[in-house]
PDB file of N, CA and C in Angstrom:
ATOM      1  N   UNK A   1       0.823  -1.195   0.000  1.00  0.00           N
ATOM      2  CA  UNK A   1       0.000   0.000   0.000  1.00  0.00           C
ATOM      3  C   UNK A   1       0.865   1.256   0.000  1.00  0.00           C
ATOM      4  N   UNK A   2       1.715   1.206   0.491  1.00  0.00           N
ATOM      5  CA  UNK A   2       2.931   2.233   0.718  1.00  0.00           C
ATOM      6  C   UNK A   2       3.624   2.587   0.081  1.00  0.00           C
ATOM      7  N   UNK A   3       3.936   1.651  -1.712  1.00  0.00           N
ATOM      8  CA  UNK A   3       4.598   1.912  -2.568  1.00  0.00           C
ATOM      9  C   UNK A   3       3.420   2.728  -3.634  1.00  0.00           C
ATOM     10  N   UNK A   4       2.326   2.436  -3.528  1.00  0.00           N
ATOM     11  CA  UNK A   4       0.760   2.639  -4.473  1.00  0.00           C
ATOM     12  C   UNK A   4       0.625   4.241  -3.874  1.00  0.00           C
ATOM     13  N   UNK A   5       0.762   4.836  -2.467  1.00  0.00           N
ATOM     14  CA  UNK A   5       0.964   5.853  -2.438  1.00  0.00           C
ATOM     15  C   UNK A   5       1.777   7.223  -3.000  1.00  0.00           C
ATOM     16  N   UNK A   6       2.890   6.419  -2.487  1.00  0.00           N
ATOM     17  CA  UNK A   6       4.462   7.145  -3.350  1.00  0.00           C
ATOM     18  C   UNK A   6       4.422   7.610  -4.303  1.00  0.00           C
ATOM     19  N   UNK A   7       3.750   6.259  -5.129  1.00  0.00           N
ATOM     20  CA  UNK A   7       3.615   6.128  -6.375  1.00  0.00           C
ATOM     21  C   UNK A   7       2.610   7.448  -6.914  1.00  0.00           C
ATOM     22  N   UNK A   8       1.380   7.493  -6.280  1.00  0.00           N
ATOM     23  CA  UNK A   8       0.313   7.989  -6.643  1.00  0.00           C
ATOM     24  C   UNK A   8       1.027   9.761  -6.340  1.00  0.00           C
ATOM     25  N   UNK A   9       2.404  10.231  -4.891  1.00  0.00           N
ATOM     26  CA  UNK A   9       2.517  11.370  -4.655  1.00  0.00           C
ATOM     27  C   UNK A   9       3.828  11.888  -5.633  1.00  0.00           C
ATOM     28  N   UNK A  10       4.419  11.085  -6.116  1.00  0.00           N
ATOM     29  CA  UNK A  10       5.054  11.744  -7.142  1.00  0.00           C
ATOM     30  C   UNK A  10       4.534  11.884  -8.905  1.00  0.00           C
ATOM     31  N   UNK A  11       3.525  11.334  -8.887  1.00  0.00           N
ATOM     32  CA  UNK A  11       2.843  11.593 -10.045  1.00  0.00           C
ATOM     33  C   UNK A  11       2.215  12.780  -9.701  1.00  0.00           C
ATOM     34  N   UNK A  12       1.585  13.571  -8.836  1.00  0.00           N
ATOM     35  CA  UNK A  12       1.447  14.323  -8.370  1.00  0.00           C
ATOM     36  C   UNK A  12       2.030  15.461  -8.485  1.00  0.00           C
ATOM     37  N   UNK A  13       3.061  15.113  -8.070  1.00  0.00           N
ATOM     38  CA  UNK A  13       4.152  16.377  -7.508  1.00  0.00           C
ATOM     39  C   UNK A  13       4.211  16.545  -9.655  1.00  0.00           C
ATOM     40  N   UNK A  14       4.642  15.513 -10.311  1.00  0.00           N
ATOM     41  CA  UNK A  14       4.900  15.796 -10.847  1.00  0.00           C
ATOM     42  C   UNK A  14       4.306  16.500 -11.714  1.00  0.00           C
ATOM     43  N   UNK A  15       2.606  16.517 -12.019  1.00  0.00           N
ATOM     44  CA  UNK A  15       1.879  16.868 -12.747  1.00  0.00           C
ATOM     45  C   UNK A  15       2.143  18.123 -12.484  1.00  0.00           C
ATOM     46  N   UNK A  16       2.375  18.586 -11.028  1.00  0.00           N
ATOM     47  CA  UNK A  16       2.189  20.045 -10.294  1.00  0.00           C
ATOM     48  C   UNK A  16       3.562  20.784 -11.176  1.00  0.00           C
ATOM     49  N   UNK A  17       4.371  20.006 -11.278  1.00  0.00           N
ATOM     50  CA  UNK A  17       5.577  20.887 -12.128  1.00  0.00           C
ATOM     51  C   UNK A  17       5.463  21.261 -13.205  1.00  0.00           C
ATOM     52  N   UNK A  18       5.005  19.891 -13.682  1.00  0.00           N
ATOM     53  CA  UNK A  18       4.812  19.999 -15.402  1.00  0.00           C
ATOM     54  C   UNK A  18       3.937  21.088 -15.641  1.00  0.00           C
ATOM     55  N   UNK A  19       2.999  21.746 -14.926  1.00  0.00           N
ATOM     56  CA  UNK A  19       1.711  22.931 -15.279  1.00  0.00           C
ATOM     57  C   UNK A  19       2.431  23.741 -14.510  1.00  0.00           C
ATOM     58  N   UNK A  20       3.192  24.160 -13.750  1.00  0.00           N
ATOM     59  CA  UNK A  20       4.185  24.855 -13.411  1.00  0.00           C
ATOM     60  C   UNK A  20       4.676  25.736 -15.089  1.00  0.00           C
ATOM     61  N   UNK A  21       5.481  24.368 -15.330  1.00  0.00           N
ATOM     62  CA  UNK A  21       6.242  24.902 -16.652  1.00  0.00           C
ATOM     63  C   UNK A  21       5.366  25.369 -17.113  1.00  0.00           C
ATOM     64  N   UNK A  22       4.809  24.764 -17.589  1.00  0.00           N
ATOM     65  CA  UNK A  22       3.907  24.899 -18.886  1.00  0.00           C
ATOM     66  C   UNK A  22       3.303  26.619 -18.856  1.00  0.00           C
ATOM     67  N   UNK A  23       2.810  27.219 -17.996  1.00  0.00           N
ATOM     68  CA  UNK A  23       2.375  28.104 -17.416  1.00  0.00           C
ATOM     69  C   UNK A  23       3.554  29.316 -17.513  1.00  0.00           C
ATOM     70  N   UNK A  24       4.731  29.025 -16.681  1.00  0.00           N
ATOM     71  CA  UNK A  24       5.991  30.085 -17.468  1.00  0.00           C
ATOM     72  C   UNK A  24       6.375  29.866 -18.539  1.00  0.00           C
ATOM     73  N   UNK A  25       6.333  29.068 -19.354  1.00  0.00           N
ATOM     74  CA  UNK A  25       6.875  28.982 -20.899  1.00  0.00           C
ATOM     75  C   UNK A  25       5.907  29.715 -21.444  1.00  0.00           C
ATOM     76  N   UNK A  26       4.366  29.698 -20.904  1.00  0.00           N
ATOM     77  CA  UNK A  26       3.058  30.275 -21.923  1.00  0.00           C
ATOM     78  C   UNK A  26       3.431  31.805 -21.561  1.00  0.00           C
ATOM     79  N   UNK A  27       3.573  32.118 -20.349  1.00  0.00           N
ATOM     80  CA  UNK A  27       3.666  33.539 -19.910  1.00  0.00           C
ATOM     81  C   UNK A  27       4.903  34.148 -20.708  1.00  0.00           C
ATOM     82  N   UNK A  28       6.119  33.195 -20.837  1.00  0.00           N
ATOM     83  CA  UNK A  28       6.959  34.035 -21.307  1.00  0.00           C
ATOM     84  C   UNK A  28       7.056  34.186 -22.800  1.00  0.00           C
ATOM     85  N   UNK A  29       6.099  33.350 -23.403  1.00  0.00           N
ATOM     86  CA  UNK A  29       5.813  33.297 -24.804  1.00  0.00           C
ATOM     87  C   UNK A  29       5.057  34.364 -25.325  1.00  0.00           C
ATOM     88  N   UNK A  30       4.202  34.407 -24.268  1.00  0.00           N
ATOM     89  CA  UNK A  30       3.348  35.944 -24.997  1.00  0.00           C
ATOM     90  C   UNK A  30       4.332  37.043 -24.576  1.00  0.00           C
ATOM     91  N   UNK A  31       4.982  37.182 -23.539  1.00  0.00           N
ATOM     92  CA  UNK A  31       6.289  38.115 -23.455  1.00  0.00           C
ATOM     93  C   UNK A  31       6.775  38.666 -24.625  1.00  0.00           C
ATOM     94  N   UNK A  32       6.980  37.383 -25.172  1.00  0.00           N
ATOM     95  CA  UNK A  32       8.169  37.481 -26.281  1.00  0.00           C
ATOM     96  C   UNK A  32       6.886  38.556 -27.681  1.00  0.00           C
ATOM     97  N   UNK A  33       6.056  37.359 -27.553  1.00  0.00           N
ATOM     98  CA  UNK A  33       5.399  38.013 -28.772  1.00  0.00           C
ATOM     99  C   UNK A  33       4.712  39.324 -28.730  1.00  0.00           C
ATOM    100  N   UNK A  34       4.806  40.007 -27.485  1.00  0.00           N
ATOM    101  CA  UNK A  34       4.517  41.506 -27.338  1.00  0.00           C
ATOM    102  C   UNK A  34       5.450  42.500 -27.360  1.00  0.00           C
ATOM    103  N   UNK A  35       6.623  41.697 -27.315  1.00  0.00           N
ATOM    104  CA  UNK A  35       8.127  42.501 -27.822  1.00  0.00           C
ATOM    105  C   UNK A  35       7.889  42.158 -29.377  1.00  0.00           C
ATOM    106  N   UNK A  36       7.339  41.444 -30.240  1.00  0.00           N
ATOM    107  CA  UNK A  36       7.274  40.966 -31.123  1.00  0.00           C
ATOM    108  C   UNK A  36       6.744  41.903 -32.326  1.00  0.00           C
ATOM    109  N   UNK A  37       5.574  41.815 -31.821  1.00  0.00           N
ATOM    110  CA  UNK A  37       4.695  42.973 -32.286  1.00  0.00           C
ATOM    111  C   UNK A  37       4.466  44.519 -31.795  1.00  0.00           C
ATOM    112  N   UNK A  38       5.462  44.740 -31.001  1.00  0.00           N
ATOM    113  CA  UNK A  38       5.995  46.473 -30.353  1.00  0.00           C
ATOM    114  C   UNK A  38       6.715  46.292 -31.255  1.00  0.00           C
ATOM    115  N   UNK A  39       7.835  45.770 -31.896  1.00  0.00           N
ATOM    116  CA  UNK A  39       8.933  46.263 -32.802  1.00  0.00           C
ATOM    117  C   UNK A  39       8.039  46.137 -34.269  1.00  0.00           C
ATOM    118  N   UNK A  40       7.399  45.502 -34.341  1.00  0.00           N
ATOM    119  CA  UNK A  40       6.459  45.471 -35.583  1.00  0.00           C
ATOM    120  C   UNK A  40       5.554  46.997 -35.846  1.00  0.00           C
ATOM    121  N   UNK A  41       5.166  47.558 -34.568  1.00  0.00           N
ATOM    122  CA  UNK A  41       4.492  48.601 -34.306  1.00  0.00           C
ATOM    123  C   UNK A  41       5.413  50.142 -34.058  1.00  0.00           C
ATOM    124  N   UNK A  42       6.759  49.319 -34.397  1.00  0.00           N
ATOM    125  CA  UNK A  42       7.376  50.938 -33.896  1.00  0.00           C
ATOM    126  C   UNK A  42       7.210  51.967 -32.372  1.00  0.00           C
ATOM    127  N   UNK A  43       6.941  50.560 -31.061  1.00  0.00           N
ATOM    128  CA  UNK A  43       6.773  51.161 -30.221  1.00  0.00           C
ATOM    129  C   UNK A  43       8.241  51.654 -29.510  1.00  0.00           C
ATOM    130  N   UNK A  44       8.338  52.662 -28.735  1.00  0.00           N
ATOM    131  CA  UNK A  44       9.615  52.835 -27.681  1.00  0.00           C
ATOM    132  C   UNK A  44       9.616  51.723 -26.849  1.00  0.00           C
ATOM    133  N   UNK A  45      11.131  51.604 -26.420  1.00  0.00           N
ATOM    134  CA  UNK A  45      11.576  50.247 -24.815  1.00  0.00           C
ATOM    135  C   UNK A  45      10.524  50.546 -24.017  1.00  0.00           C
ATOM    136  N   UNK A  46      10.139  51.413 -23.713  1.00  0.00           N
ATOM    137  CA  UNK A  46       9.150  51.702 -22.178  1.00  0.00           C
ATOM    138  C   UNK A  46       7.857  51.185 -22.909  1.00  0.00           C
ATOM    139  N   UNK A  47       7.456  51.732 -24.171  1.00  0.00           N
ATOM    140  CA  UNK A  47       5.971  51.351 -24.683  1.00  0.00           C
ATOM    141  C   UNK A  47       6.072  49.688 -24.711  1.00  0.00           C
ATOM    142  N   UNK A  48       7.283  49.355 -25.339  1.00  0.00           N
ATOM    143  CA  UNK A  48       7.488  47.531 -25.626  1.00  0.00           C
ATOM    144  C   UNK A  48       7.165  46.926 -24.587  1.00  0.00           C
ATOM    145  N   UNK A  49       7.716  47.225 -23.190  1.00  0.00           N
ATOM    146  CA  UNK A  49       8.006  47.018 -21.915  1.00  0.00           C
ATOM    147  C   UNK A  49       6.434  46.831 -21.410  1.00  0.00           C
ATOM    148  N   UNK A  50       5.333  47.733 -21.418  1.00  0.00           N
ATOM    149  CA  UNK A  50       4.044  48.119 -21.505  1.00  0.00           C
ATOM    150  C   UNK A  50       3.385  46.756 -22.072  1.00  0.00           C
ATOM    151  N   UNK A  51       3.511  46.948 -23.223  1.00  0.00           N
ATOM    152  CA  UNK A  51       2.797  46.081 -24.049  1.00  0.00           C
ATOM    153  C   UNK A  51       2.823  44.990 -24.236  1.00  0.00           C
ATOM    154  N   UNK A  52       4.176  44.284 -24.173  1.00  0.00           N
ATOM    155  CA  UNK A  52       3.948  42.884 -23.387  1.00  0.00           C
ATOM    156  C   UNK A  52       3.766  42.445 -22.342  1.00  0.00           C
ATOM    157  N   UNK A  53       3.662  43.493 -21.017  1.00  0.00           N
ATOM    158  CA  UNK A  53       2.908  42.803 -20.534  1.00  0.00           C
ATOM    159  C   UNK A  53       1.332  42.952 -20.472  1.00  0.00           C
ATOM    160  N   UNK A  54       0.567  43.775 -21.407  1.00  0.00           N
ATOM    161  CA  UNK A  54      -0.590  43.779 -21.252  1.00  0.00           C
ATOM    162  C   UNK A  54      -0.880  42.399 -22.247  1.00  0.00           C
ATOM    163  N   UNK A  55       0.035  41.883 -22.998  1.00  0.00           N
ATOM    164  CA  UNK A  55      -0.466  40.945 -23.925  1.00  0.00           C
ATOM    165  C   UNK A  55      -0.180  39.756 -22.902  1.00  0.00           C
ATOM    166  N   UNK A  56       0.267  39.639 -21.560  1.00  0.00           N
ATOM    167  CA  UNK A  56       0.338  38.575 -21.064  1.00  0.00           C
ATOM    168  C   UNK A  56      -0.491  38.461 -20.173  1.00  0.00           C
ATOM    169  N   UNK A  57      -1.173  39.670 -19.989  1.00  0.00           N
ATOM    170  CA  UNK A  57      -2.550  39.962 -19.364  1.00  0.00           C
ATOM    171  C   UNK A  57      -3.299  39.376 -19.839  1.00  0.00           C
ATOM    172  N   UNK A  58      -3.627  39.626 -21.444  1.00  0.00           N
ATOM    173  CA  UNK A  58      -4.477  39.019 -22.481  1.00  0.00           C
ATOM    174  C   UNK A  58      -4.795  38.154 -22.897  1.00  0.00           C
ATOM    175  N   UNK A  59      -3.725  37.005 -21.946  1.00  0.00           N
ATOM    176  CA  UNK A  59      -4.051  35.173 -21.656  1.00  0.00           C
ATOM    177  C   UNK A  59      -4.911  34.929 -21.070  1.00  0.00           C
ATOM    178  N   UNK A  60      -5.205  36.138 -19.956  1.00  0.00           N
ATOM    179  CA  UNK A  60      -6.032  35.326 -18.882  1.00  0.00           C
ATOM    180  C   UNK A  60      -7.582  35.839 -19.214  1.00  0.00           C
ATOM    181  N   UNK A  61      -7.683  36.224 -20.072  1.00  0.00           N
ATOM    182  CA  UNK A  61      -9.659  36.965 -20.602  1.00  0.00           C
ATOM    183  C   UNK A  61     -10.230  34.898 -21.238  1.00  0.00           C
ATOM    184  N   UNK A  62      -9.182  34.322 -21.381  1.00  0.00           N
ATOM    185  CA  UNK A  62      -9.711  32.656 -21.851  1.00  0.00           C
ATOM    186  C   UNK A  62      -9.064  31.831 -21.973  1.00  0.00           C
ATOM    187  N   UNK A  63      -9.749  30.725 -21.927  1.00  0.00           N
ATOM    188  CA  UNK A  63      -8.337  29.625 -21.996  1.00  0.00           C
ATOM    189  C   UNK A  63      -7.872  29.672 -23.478  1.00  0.00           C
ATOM    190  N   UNK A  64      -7.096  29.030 -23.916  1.00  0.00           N
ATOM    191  CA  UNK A  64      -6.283  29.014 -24.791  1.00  0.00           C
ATOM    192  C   UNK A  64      -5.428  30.141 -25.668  1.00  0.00           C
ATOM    193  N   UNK A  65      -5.458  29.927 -27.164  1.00  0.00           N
ATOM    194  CA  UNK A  65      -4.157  31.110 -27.601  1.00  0.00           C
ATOM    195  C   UNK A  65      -5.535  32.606 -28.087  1.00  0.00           C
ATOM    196  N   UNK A  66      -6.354  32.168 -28.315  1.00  0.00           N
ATOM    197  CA  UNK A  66      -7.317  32.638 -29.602  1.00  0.00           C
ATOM    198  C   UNK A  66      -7.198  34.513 -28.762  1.00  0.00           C
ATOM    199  N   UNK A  67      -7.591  34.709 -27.745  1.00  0.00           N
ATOM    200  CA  UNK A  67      -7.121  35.757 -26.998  1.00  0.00           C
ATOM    201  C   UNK A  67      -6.231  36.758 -27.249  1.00  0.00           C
ATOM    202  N   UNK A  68      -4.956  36.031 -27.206  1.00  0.00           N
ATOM    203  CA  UNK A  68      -3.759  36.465 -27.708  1.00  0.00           C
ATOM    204  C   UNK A  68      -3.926  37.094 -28.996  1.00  0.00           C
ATOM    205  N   UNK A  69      -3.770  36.084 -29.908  1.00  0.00           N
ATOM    206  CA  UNK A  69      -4.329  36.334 -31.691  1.00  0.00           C
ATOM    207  C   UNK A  69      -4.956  37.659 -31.591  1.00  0.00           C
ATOM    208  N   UNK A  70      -6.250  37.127 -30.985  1.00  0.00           N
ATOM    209  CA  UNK A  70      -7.405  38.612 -31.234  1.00  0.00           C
ATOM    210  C   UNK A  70      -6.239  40.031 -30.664  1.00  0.00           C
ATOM    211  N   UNK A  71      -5.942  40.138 -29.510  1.00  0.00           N
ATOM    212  CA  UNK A  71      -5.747  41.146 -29.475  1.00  0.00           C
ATOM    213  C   UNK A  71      -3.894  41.651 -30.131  1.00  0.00           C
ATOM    214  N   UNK A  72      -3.501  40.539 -30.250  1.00  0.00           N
ATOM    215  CA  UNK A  72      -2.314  41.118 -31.382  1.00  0.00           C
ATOM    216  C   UNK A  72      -2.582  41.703 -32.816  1.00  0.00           C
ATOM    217  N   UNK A  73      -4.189  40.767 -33.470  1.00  0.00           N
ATOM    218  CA  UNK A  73      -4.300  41.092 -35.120  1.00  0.00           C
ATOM    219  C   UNK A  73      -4.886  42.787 -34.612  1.00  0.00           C
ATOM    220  N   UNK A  74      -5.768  42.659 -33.671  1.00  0.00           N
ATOM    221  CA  UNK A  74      -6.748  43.936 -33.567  1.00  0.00           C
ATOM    222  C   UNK A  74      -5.386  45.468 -33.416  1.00  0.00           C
ATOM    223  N   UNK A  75      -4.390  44.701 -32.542  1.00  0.00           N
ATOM    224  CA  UNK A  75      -3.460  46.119 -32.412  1.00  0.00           C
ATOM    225  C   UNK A  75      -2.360  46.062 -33.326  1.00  0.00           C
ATOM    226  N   UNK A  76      -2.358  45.289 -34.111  1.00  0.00           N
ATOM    227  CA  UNK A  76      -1.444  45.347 -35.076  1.00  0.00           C
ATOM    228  C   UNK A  76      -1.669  46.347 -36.255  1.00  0.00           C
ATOM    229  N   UNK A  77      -3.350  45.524 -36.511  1.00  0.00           N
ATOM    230  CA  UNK A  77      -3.708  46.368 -37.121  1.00  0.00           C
ATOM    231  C   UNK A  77      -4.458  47.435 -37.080  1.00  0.00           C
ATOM    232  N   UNK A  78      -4.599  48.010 -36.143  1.00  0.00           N
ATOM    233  CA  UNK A  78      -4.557  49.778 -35.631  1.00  0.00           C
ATOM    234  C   UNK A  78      -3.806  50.682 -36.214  1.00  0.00           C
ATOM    235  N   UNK A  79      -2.765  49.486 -35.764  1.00  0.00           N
ATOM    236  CA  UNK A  79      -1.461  50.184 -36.056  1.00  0.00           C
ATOM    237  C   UNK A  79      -0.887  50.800 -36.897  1.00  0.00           C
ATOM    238  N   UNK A  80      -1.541  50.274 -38.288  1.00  0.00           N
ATOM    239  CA  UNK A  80      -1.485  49.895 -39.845  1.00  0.00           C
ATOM    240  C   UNK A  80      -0.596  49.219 -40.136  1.00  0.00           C
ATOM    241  N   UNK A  81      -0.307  48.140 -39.549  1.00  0.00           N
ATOM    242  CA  UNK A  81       0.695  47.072 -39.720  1.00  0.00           C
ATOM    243  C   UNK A  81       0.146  45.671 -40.463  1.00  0.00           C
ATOM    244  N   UNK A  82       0.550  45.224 -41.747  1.00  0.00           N
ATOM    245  CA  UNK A  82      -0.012  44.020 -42.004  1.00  0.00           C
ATOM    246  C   UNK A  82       0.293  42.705 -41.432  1.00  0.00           C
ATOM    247  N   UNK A  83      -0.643  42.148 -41.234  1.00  0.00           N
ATOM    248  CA  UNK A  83      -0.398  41.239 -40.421  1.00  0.00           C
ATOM    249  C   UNK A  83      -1.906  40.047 -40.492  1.00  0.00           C
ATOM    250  N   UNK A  84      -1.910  39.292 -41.067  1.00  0.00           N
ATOM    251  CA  UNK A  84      -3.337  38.192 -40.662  1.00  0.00           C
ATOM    252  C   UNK A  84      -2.478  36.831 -39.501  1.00  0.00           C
ATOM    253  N   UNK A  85      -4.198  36.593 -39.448  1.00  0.00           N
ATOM    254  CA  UNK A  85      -4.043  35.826 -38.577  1.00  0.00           C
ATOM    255  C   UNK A  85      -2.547  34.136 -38.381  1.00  0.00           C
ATOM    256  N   UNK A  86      -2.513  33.627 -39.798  1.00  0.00           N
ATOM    257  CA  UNK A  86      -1.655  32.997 -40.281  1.00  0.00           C
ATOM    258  C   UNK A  86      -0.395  33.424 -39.508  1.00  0.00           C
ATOM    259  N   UNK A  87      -0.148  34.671 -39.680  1.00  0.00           N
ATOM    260  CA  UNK A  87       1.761  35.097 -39.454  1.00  0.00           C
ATOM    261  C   UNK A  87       1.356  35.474 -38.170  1.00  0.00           C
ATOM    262  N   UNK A  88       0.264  35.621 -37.242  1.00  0.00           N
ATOM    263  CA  UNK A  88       0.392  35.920 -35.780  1.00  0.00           C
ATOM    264  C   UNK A  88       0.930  34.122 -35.194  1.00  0.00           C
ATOM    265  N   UNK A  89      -0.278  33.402 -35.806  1.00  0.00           N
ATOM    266  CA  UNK A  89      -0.101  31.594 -35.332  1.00  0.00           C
ATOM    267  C   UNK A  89       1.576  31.188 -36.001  1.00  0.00           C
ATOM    268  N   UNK A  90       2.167  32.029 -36.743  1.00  0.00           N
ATOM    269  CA  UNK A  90       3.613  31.812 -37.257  1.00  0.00           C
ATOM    270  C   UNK A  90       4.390  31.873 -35.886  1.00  0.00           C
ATOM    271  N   UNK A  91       4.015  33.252 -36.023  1.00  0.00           N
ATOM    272  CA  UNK A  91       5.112  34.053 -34.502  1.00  0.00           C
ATOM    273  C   UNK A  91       4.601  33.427 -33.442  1.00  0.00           C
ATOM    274  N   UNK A  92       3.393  32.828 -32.995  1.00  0.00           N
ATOM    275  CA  UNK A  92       3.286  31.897 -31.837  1.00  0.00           C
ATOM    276  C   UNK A  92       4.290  31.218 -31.386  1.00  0.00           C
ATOM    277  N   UNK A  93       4.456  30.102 -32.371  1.00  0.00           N
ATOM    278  CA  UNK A  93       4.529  29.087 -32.800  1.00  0.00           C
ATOM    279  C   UNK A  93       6.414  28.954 -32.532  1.00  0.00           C
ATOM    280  N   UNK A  94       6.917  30.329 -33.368  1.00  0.00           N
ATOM    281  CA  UNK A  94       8.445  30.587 -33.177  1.00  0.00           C
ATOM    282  C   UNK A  94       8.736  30.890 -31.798  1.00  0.00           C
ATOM    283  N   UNK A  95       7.721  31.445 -31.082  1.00  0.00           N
ATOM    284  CA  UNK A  95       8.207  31.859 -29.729  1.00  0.00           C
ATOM    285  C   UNK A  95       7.894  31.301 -29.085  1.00  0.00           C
ATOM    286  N   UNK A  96       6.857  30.123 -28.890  1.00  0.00           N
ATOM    287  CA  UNK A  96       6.594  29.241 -28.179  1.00  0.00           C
ATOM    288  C   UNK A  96       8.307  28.255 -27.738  1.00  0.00           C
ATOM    289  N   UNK A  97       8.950  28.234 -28.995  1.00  0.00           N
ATOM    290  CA  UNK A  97       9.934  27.217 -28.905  1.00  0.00           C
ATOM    291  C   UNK A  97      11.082  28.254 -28.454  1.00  0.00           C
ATOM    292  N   UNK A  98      10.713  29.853 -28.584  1.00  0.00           N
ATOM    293  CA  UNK A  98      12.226  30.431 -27.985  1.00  0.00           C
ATOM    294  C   UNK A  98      12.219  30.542 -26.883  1.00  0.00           C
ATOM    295  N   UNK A  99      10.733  30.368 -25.966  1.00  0.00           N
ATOM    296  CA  UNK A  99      10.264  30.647 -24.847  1.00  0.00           C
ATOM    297  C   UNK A  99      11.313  29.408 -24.189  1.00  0.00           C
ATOM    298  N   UNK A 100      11.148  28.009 -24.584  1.00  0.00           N
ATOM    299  CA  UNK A 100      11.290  26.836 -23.749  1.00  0.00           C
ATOM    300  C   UNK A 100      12.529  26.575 -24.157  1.00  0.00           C
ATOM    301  N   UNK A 101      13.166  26.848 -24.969  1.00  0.00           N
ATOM    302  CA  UNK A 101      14.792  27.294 -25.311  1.00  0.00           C
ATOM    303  C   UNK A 101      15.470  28.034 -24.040  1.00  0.00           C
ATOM    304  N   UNK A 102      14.680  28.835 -24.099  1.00  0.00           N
ATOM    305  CA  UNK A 102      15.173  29.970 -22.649  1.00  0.00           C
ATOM    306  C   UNK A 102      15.353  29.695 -21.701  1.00  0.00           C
ATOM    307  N   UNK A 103      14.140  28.486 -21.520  1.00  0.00           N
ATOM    308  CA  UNK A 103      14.152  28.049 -20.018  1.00  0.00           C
ATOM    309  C   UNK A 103      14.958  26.724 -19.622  1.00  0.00           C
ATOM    310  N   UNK A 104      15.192  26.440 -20.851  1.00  0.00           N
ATOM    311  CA  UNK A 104      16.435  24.917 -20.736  1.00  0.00           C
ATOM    312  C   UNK A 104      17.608  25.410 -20.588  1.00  0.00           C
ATOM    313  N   UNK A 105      17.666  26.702 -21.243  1.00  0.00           N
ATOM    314  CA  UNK A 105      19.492  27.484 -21.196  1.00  0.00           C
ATOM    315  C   UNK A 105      19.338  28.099 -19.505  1.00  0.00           C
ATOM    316  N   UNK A 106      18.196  28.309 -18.954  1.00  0.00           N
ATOM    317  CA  UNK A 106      18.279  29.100 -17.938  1.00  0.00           C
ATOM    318  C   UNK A 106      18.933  27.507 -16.846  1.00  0.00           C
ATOM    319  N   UNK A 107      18.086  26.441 -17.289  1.00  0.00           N
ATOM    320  CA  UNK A 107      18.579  25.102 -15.693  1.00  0.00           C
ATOM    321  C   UNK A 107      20.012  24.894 -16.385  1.00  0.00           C
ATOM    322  N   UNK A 108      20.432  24.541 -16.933  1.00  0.00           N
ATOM    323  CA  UNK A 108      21.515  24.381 -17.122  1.00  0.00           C
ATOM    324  C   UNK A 108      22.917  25.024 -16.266  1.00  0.00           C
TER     325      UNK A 108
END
């Protein structure tokens, strides 16, 4: 019974890490992609600085990416910046993997 526990508290622990990660890689992904689309937008360091993090704000209005999207195509294109939806799910997609790049160079 004692090994069925163990068993059951490091699956546990572990799930708790794994959504750990998962959770700073997502946060620092939209990071990235609000520095992404500030240099796309011609914003200043302080405006860039601003704006990603309101786009990491912009995770939490729903679950998943669609959030994000909306409010990158909507201020992109304010902006008069071209941009569809396609090359936002591009730049996801690239920063998703520079995000978790980052964080493997960071344990190391």
């Amino acid at each position: 019974m004692t090994n069925f526990k163990d068993r059951e508290q490091a699956f546990e622990a572990k799930y708790a890490r794994d959504e750990e990660m998962l959770f700073r890689v997502t946060a620092r992904r939209n990071r990235l992609l609000g520095q992404w689309a500030a240099e796309k937008m011609g914003l200043t360091s302080e405006e860039t600085d601003a704006y990603a993090k309101e786009v990491v704000a912009a995770d939490f209005e729903e679950a998943g990416d669609e959030d994000v999207v909306r409010k990158l195509l909507g201020d992109l294109t304010s902006a008069g910046v071209e941009m569809d939806d396609a090359g936002i799910r591009t730049a996801l997609a690239e920063k998703t993997i520079e995000a978790r790049r980052q964080f493997i160079e960071e344990a190391k």
